[in-house]
N, C-alpha and C. Protein backbone atom coordinates (compact mmCIF):
# COMPACT_ATOMS: atom_id res chain seq x y z
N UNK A 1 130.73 111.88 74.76
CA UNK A 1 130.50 110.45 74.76
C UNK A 1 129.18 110.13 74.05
N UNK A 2 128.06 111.23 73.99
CA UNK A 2 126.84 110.71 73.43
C UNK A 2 126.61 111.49 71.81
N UNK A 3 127.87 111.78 71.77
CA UNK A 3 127.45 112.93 69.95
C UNK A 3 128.16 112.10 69.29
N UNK A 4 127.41 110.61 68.49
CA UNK A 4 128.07 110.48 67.72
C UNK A 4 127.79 110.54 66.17
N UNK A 5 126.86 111.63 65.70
CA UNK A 5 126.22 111.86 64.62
C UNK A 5 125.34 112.48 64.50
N UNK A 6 124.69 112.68 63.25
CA UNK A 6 122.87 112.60 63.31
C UNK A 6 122.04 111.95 63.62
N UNK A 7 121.25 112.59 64.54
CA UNK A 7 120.68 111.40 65.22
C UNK A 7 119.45 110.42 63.99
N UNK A 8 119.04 109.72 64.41
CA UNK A 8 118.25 108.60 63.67
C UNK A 8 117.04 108.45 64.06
N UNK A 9 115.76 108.86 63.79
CA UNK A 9 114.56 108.62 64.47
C UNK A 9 113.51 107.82 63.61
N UNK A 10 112.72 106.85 64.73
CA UNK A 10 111.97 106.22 63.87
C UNK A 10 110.23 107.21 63.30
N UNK A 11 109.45 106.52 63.09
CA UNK A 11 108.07 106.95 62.77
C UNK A 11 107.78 107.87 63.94
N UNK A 12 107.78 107.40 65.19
CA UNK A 12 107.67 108.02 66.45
C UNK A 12 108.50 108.89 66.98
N UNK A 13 109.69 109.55 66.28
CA UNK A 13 110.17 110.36 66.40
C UNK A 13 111.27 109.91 67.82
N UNK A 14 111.32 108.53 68.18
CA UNK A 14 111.79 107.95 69.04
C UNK A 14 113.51 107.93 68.09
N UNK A 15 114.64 108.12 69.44
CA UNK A 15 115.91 107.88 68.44
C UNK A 15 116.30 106.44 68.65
N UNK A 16 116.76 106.23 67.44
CA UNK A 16 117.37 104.86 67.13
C UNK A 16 118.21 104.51 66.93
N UNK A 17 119.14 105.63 66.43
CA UNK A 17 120.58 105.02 66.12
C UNK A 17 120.92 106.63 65.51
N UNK A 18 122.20 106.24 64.91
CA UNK A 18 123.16 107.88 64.50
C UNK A 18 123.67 107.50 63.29
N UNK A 19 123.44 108.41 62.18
CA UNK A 19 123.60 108.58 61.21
C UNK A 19 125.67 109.20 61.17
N UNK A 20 126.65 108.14 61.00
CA UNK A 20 127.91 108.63 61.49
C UNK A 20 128.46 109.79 60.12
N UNK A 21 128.13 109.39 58.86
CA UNK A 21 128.34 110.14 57.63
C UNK A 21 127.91 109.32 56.66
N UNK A 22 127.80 109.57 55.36
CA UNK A 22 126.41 108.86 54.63
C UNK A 22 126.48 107.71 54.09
N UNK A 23 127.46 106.95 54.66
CA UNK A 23 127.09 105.14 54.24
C UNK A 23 127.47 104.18 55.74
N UNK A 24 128.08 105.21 56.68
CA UNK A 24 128.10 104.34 58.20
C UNK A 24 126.89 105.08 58.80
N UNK A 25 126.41 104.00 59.73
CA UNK A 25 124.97 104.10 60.51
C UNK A 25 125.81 103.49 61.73
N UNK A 26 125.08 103.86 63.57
CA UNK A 26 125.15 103.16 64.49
C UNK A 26 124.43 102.98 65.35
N UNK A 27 124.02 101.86 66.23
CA UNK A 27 123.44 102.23 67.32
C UNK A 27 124.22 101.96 68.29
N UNK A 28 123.05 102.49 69.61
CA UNK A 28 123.89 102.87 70.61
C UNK A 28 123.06 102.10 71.71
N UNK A 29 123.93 101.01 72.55
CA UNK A 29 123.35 100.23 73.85
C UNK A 29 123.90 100.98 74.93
N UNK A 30 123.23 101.43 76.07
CA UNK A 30 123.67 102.06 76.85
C UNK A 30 123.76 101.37 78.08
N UNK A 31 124.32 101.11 79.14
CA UNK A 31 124.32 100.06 80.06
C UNK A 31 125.26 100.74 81.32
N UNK A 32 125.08 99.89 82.30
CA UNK A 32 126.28 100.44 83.29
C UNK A 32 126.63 98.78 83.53
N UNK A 33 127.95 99.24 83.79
CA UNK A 33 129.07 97.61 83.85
C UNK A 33 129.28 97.59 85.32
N UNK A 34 129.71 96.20 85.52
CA UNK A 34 130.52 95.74 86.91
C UNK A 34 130.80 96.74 87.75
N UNK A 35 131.73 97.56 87.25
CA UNK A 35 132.04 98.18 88.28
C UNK A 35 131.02 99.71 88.53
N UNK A 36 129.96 99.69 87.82
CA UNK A 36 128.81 100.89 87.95
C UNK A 36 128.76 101.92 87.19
N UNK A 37 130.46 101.94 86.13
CA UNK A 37 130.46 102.73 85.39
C UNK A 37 129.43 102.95 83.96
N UNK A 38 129.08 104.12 84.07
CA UNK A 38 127.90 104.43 82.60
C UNK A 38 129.23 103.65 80.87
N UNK A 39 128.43 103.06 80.26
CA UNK A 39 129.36 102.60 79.18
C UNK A 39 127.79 102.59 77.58
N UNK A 40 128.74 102.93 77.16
CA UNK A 40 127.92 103.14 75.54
C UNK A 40 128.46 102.20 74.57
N UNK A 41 127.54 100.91 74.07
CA UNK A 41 128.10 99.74 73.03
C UNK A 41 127.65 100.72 72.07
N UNK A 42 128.59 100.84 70.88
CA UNK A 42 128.29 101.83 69.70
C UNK A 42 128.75 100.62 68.82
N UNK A 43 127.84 99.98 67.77
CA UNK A 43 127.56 99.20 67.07
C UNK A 43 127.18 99.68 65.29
N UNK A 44 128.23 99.53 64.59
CA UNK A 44 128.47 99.94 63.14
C UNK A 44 127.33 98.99 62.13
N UNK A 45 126.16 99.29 62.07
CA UNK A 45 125.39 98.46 61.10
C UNK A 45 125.11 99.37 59.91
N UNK A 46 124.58 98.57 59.23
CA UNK A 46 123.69 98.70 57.68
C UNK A 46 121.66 99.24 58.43
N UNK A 47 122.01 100.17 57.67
CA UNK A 47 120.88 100.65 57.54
C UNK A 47 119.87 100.96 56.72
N UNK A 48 118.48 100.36 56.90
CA UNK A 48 117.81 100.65 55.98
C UNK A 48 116.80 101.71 56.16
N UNK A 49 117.24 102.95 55.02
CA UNK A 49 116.35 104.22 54.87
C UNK A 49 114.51 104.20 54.78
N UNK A 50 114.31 103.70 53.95
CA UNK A 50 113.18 103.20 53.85
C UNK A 50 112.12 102.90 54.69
N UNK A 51 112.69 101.21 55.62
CA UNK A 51 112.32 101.07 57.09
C UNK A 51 112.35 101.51 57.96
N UNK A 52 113.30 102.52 57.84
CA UNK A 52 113.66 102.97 59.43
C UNK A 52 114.39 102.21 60.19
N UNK A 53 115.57 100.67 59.37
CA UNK A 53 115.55 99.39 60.59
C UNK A 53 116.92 99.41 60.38
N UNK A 54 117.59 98.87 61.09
CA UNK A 54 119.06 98.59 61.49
C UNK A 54 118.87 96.94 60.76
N UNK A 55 119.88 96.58 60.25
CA UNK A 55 119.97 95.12 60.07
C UNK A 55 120.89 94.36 60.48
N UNK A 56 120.91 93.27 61.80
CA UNK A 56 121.12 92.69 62.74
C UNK A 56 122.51 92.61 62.73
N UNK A 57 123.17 92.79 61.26
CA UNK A 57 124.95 92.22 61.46
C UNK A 57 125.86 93.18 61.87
N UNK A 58 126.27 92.67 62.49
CA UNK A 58 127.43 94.03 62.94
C UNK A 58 128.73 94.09 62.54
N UNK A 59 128.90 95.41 61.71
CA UNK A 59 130.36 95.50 60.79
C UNK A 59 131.60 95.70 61.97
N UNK A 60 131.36 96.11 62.96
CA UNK A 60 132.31 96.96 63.58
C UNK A 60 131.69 97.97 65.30
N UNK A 61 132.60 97.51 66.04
CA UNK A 61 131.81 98.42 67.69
C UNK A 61 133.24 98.62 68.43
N UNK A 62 132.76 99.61 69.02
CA UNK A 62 133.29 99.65 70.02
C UNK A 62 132.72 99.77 71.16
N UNK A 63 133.47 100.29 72.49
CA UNK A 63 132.79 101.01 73.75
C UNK A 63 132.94 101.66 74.47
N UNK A 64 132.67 102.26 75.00
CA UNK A 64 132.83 104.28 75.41
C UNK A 64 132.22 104.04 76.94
N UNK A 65 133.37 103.62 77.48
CA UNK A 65 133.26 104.29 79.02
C UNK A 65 133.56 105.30 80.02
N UNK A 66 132.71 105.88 80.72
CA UNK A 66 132.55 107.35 81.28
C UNK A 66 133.70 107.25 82.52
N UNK A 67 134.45 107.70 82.45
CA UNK A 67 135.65 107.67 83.97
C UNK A 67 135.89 108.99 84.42
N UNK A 68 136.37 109.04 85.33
CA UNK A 68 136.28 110.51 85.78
C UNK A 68 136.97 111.41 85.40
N UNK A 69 137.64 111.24 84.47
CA UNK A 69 138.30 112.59 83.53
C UNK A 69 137.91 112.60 82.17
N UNK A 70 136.87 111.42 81.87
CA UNK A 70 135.86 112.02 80.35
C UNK A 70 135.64 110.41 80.26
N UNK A 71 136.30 109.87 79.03
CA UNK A 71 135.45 108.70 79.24
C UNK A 71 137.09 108.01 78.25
N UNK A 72 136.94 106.52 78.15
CA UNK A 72 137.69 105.41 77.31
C UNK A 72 137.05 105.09 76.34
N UNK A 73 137.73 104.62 74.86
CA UNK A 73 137.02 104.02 73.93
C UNK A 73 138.05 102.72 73.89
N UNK A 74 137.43 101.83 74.28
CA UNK A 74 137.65 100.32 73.58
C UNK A 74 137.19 99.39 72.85
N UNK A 75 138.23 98.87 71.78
CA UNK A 75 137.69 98.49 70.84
C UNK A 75 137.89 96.91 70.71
């Protein structure tokens, strides 16, 4: 549920997002929902190399929830 690439680090060596293959980028919101389950918003942006920055529009997401026999992806 949490390998979805290379990971992405900024200046600080802090991760930021996942490199999916070399023109999709994503990040990743991690949250627990309503019912307490762990869930991962995986969010398809444009990335800029340079900055280090994600840019705000989002091409494409899904979401990856953890259940007790591995996890769901809904899209």
């Amino acid at each position: 549920m949490g390998n979805y690439g290379e990971p992405l680090l900024d200046k600080n060596k802090n991760l930021i997002g996942y490199e999916l293959n070399k023109n999709e980028y994503a990040t990743v919101e991690v949250y627990y929902n309503d019912n307490n389950l762990l869930c991962n918003k995986v969010s398809i942006k444009e990335f800029d190399k340079i900055n280090l920055s994600f840019n705000p529009e989002t091409f494409n997401f899904w979401l990856d929830v953890r259940t007790e026999k591995g996890f769901t992806r809904e899209y």
